[in-house]
C-alpha atoms as a PDB file:
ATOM      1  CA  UNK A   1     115.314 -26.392 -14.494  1.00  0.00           C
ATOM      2  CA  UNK A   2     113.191 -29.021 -15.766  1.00  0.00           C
ATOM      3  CA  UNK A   3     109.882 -29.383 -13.771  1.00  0.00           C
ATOM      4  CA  UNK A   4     108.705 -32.312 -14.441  1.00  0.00           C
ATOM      5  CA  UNK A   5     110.601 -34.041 -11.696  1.00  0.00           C
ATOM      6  CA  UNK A   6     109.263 -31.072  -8.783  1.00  0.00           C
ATOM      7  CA  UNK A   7     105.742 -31.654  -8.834  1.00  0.00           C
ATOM      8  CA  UNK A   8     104.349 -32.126  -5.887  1.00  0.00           C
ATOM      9  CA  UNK A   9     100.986 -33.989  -6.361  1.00  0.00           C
ATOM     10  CA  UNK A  10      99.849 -36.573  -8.831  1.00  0.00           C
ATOM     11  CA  UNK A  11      96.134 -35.970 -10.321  1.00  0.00           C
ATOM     12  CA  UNK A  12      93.844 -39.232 -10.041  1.00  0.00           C
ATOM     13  CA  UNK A  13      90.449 -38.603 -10.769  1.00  0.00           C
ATOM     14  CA  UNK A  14      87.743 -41.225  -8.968  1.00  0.00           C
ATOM     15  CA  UNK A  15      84.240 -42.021 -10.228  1.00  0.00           C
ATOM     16  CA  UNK A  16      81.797 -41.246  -6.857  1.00  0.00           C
ATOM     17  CA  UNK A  17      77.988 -41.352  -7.637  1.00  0.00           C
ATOM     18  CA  UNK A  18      77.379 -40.009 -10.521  1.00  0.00           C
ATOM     19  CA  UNK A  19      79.740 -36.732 -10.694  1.00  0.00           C
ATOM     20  CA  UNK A  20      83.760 -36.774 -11.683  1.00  0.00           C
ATOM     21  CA  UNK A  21      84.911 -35.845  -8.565  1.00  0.00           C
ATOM     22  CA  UNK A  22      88.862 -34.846  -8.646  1.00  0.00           C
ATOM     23  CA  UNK A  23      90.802 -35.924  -6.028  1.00  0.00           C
ATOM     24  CA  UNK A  24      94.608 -35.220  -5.272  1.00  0.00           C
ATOM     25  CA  UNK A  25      96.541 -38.014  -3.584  1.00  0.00           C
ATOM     26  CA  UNK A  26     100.541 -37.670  -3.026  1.00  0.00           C
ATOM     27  CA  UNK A  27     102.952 -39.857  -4.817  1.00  0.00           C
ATOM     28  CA  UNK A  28     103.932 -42.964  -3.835  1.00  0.00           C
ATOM     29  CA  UNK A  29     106.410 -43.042  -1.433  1.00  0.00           C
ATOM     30  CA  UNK A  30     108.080 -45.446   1.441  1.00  0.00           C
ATOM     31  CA  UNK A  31     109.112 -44.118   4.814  1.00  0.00           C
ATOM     32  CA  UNK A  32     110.104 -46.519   7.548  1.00  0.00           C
ATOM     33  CA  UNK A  33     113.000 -47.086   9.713  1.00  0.00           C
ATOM     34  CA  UNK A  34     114.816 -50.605  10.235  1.00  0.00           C
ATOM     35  CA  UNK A  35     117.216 -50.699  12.896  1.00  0.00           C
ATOM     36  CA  UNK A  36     119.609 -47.721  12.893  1.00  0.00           C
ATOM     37  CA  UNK A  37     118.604 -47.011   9.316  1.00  0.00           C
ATOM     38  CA  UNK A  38     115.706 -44.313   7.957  1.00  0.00           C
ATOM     39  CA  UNK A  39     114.729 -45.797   4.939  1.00  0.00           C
ATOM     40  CA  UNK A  40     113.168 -42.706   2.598  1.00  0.00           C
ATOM     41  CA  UNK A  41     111.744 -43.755  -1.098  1.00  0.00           C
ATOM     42  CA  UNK A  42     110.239 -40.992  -3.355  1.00  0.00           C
ATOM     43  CA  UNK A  43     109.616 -37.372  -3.578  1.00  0.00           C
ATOM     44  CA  UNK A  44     110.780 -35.074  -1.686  1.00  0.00           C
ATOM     45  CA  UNK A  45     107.307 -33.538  -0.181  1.00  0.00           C
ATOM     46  CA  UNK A  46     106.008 -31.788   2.993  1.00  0.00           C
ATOM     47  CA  UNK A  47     104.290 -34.501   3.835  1.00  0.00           C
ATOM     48  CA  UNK A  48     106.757 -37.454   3.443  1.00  0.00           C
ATOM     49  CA  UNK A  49     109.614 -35.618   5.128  1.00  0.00           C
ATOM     50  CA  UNK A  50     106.871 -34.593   8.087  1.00  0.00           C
ATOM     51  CA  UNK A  51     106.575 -38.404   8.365  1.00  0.00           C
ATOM     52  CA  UNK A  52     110.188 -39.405   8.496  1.00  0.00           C
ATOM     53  CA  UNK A  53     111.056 -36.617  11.098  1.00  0.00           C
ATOM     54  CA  UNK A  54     107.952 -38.552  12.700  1.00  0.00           C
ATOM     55  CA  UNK A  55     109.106 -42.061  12.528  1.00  0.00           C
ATOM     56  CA  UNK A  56     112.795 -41.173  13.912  1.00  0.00           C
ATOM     57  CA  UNK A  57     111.179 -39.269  16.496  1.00  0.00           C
ATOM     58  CA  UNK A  58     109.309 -42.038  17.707  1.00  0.00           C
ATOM     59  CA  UNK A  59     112.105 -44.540  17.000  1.00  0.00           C
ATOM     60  CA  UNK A  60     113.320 -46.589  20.211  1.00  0.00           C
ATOM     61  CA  UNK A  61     117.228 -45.968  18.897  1.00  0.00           C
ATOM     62  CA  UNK A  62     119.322 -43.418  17.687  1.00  0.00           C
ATOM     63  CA  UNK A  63     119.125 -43.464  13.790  1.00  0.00           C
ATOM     64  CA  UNK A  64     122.478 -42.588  11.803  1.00  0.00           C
ATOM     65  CA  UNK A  65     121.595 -43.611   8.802  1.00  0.00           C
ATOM     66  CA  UNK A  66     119.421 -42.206   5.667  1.00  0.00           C
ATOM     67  CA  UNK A  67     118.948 -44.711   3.093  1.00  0.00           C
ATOM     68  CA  UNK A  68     117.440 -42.205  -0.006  1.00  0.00           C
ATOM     69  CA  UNK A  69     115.835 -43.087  -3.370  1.00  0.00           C
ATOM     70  CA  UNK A  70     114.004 -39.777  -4.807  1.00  0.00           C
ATOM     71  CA  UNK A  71     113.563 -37.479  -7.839  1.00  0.00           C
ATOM     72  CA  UNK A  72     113.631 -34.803  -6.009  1.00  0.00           C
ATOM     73  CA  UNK A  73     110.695 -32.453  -5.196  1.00  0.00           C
ATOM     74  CA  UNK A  74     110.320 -29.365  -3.733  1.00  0.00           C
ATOM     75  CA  UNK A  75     113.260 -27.227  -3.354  1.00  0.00           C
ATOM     76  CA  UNK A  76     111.900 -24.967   0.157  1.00  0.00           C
ATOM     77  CA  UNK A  77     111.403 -28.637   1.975  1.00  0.00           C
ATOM     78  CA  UNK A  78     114.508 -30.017   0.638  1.00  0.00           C
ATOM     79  CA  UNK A  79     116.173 -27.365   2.725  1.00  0.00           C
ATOM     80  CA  UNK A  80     114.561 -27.777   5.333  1.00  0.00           C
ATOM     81  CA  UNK A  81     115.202 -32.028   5.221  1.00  0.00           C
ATOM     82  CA  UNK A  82     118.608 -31.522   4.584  1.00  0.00           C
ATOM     83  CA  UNK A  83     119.288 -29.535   8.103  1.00  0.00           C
ATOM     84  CA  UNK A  84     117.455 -32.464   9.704  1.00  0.00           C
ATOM     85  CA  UNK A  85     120.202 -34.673   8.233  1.00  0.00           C
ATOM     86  CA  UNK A  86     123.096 -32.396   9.364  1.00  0.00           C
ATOM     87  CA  UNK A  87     121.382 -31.899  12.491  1.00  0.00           C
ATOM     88  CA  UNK A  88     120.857 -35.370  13.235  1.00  0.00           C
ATOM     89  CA  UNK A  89     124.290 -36.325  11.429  1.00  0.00           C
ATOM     90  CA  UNK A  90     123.147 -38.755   9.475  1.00  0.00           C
ATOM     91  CA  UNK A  91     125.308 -41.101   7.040  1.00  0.00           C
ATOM     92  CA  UNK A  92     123.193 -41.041   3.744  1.00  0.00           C
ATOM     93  CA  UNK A  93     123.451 -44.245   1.699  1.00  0.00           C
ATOM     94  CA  UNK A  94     122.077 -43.373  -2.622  1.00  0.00           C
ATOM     95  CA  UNK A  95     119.984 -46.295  -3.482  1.00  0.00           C
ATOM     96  CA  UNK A  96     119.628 -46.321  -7.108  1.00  0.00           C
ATOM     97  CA  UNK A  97     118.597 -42.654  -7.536  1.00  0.00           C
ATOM     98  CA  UNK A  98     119.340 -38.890  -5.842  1.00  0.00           C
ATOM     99  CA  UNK A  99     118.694 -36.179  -8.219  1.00  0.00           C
ATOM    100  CA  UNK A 100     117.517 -32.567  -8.371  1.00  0.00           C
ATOM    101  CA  UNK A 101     116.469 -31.054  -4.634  1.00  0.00           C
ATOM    102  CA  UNK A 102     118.226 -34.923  -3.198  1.00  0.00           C
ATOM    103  CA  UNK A 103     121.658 -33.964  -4.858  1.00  0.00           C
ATOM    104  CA  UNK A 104     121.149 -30.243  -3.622  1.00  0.00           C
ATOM    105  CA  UNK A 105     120.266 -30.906  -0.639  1.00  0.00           C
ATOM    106  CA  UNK A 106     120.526 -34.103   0.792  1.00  0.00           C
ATOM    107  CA  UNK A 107     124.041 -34.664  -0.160  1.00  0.00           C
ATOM    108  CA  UNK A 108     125.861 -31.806   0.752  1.00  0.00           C
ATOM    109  CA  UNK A 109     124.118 -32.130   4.537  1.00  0.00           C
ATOM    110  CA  UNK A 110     125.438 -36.290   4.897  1.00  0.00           C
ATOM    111  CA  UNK A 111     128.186 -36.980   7.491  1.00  0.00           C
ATOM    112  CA  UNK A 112     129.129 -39.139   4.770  1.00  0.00           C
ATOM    113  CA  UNK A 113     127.922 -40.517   1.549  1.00  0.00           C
ATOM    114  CA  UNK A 114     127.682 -44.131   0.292  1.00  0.00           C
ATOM    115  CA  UNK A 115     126.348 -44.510  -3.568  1.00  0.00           C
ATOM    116  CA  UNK A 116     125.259 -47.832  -4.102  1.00  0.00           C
ATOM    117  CA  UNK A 117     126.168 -50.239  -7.117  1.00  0.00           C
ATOM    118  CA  UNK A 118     123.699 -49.203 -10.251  1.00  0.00           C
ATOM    119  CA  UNK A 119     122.898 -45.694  -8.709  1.00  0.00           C
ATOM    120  CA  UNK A 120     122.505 -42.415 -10.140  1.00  0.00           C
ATOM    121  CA  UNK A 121     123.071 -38.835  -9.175  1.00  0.00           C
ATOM    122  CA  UNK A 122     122.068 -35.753 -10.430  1.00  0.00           C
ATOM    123  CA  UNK A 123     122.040 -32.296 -10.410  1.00  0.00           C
ATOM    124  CA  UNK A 124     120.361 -29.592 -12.369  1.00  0.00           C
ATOM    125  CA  UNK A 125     119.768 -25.829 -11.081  1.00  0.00           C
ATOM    126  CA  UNK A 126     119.131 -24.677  -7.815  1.00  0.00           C
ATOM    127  CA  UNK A 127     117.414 -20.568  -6.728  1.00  0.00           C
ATOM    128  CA  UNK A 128     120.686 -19.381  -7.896  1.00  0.00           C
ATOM    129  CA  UNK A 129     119.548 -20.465 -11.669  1.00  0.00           C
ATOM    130  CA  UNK A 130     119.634 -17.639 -13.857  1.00  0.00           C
ATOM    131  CA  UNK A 131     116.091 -15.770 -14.055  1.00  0.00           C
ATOM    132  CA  UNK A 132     116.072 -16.185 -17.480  1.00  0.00           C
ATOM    133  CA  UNK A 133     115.585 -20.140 -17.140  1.00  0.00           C
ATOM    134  CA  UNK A 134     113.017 -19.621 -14.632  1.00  0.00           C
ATOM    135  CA  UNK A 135     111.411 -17.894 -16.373  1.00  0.00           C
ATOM    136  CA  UNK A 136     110.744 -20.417 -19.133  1.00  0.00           C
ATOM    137  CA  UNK A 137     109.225 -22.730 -16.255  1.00  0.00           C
ATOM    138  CA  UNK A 138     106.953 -19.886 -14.698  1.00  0.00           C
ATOM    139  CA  UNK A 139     103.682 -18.560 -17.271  1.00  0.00           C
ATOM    140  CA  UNK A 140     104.295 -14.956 -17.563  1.00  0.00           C
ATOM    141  CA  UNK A 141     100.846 -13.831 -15.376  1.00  0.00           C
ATOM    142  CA  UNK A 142     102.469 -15.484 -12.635  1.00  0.00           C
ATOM    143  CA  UNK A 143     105.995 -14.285 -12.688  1.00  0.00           C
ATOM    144  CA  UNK A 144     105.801 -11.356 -10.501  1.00  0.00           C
ATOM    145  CA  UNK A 145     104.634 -13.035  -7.390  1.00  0.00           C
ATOM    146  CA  UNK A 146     107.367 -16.333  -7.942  1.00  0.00           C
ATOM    147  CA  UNK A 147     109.726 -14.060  -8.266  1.00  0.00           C
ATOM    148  CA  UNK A 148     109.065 -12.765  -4.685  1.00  0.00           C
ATOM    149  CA  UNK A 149     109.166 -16.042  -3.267  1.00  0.00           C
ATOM    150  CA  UNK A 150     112.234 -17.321  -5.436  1.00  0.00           C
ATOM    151  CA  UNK A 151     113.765 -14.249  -3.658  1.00  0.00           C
ATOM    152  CA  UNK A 152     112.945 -15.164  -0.395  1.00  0.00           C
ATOM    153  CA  UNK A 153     113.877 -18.513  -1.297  1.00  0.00           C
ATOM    154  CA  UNK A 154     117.610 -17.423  -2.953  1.00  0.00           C
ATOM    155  CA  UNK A 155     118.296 -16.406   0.824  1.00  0.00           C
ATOM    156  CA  UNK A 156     117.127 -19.200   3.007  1.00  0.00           C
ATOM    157  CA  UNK A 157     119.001 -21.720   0.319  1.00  0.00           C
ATOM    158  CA  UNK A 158     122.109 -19.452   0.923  1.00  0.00           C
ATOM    159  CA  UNK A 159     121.988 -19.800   4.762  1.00  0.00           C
ATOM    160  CA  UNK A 160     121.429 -23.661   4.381  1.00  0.00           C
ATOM    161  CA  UNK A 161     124.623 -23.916   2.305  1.00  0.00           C
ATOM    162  CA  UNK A 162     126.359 -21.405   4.248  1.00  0.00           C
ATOM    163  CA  UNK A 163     125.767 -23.872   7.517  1.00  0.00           C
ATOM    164  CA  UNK A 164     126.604 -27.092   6.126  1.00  0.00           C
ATOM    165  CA  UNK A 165     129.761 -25.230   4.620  1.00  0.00           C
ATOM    166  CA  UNK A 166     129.047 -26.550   0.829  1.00  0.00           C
ATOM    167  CA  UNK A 167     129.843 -24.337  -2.535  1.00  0.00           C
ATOM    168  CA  UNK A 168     126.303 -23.169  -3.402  1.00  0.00           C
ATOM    169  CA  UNK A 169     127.034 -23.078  -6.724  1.00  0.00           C
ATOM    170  CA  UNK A 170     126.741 -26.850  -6.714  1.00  0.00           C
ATOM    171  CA  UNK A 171     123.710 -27.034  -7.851  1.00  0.00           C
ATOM    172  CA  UNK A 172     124.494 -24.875 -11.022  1.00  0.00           C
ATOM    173  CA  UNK A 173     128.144 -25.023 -12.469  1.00  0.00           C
ATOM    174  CA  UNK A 174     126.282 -27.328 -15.291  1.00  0.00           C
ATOM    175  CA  UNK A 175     124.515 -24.423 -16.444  1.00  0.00           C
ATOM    176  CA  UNK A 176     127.064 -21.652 -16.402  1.00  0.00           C
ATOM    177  CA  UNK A 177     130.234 -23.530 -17.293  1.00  0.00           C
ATOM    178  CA  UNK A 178     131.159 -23.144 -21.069  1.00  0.00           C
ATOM    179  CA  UNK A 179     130.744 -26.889 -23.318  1.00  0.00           C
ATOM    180  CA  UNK A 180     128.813 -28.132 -19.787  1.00  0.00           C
ATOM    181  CA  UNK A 181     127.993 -32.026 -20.676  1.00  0.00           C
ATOM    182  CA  UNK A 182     124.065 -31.321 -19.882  1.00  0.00           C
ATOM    183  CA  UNK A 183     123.785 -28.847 -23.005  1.00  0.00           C
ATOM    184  CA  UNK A 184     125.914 -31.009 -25.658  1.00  0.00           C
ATOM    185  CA  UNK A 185     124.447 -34.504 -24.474  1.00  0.00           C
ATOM    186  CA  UNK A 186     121.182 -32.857 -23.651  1.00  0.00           C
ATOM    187  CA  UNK A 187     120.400 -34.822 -20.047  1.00  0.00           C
ATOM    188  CA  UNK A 188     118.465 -34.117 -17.387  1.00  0.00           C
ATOM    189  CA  UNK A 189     121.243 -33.205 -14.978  1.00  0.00           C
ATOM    190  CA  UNK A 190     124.940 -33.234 -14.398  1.00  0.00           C
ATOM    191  CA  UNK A 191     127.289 -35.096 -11.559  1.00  0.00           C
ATOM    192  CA  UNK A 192     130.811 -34.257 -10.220  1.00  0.00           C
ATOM    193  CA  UNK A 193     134.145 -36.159  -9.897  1.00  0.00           C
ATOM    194  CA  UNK A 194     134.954 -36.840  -6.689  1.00  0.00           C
ATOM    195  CA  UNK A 195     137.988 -34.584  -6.558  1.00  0.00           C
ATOM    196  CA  UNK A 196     135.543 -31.937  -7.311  1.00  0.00           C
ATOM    197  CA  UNK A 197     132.727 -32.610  -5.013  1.00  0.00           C
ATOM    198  CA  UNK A 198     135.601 -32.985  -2.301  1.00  0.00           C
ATOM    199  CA  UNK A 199     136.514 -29.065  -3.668  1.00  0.00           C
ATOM    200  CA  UNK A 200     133.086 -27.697  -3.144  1.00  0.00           C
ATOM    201  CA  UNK A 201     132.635 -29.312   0.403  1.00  0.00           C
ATOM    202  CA  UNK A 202     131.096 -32.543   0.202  1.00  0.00           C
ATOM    203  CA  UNK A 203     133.829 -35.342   1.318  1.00  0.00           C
ATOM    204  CA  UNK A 204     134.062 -38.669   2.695  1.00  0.00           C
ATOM    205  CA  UNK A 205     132.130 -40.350  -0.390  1.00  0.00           C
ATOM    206  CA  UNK A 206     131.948 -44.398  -1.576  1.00  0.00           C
ATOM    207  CA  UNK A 207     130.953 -44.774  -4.724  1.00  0.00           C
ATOM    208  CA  UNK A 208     130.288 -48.770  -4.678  1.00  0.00           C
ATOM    209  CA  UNK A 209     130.786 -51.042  -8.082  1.00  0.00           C
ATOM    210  CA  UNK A 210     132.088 -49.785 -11.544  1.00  0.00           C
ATOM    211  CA  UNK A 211     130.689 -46.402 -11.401  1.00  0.00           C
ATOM    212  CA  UNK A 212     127.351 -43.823 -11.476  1.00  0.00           C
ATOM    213  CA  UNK A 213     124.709 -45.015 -13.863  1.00  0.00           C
ATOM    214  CA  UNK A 214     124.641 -42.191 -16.645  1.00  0.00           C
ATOM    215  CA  UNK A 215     120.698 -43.095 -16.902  1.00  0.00           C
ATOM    216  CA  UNK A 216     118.096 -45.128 -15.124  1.00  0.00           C
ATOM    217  CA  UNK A 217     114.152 -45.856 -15.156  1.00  0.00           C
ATOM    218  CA  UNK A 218     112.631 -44.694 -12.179  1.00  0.00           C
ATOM    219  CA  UNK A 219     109.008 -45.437 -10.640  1.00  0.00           C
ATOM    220  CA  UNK A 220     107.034 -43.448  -8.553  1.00  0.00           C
ATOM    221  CA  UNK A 221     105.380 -46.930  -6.882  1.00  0.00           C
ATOM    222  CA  UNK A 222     106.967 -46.958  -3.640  1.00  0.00           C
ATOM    223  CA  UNK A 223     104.294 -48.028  -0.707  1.00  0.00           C
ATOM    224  CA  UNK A 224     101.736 -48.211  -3.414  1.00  0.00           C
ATOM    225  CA  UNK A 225      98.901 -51.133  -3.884  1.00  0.00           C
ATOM    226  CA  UNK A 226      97.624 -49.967  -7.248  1.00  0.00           C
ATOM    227  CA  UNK A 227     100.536 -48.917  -9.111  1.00  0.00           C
ATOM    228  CA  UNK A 228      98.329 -49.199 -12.709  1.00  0.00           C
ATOM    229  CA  UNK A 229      98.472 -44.778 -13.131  1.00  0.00           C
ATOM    230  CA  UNK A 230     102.403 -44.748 -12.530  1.00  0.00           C
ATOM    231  CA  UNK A 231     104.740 -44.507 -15.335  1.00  0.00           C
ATOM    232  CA  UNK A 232     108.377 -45.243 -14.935  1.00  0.00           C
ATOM    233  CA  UNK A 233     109.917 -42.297 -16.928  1.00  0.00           C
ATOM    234  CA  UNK A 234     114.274 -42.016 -17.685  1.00  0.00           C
ATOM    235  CA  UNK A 235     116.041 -39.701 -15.915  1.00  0.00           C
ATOM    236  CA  UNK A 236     119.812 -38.931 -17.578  1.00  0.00           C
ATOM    237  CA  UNK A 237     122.913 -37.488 -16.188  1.00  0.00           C
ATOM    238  CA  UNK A 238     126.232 -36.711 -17.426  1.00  0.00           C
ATOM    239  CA  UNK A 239     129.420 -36.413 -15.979  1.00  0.00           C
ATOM    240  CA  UNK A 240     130.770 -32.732 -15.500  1.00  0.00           C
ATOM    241  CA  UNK A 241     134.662 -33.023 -15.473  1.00  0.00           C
ATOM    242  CA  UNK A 242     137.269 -30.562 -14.431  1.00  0.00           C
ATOM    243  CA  UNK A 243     134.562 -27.806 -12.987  1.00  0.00           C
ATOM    244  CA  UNK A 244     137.929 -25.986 -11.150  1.00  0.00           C
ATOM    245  CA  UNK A 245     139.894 -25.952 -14.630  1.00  0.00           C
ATOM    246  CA  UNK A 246     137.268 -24.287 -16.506  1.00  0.00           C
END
């Protein structure tokens, strides 16, 4: 699993007096709610799904609607956002971008799902992910302890998809089947037919215009004045085909 796309803070260092003082802030995000709709842009973080439980909390109607653009983020919070969706049975409407701990765990929680025109989707490992490829993501001084909290993480992410009555290995047939599209086109992630994501639990899906995007340029700007120290990076994703004839 490529890491790039679950960090959870972005480093921005401020000039105060006359010492470097380093400050954290949390990526730029947008969290809101118009009419019956949660609108959620950007990572997937403690804090920003704190604030949309918040906002539909405080909401004056029901909300059935989650209108997602993220990364992805951090996989123990993506969990715990995607029971709030199946709790709350939301429809979630893909606006331009779902991948990594969205795809995992967003998607497979949806009453329904409604990909925009120009979107992309994206999966690419989940706890289930061989050790081995943690393992490259992890320095070696601090494997022992991850790997006590990947463990207790391997069984809450097991419950989650046991409850919203998804195949688990969703978020990892790209890595284990044989000729898997990520490894010969070398993206950042895989999607599914439809057929197939119907298989492995997730149904009643719209995929709107031509098609899923196969790349896109994403920026972390959302809800953010000064967007001068965000880069828009490419995120790529391949289409894996025929995961039930392999």
């Amino acid at each position: 699993m490529k890491l790039r796309f679950m960090s959870a803070l972005v480093p921005l260092f401020s000039l105060v007096g006359c010492q470097n003082i380093a400050t954290f802030y949390p990526p730029a995000y947008k969290v809101l709610v118009v009419g019956d709709t949660l609108v959620y842009d950007g990572m997937i973080t403690g804090e920003t799904v704190l604030e949309a439980m918040r906002v539909v909390r405080e909401s004056n109607k029901p909300i059935k609607t989650l209108k997602i653009t993220s990364t992805g983020g951090e996989m123990s919070v993506g969990i715990e956002f995607g029971y709030f969706v199946k709790e709350h049975d939301l429809i979630v409407e893909v606006s331009e971008l779902c991948f990594s701990s969205c795809a995992n765990y967003i998607l497979p929680a949806a009453k329904s799902v409604v990909i925009n025109t120009n979107s992309l989707i994206g999966w690419h490992g989940g706890t289930k992910q061989s050790d081995e490829l943690w393992e490259l993501s992890v320095p070696k001084k601090d494997r022992a302890e991850f790997k006590a909290y990947l463990n207790r993480l391997r069984i809450k992410e097991t419950a989650f998809f046991g409850y919203v009555g998804v195949d688990q290995q969703i978020t990892s047939y790209g890595q284990t089947i044989e000729n898997s599209c990520q490894v010969s086109q070398k993206t950042d992630g895989w999607y599914y037919s439809i057929e197939d994501l119907n298989r492995m639990g997730i149904r009643d899906i719209t995929v709107k215009g031509t098609g899923l995007l196969n790349e896109i340029s994403y920026k972390h700007d959302s809800g953010q004045m000064d967007t001068t120290n965000f880069k828009g990076g490419k995120i790529t994703s391949c289409l894996l085909e025929n995961v039930f004839d392999s």
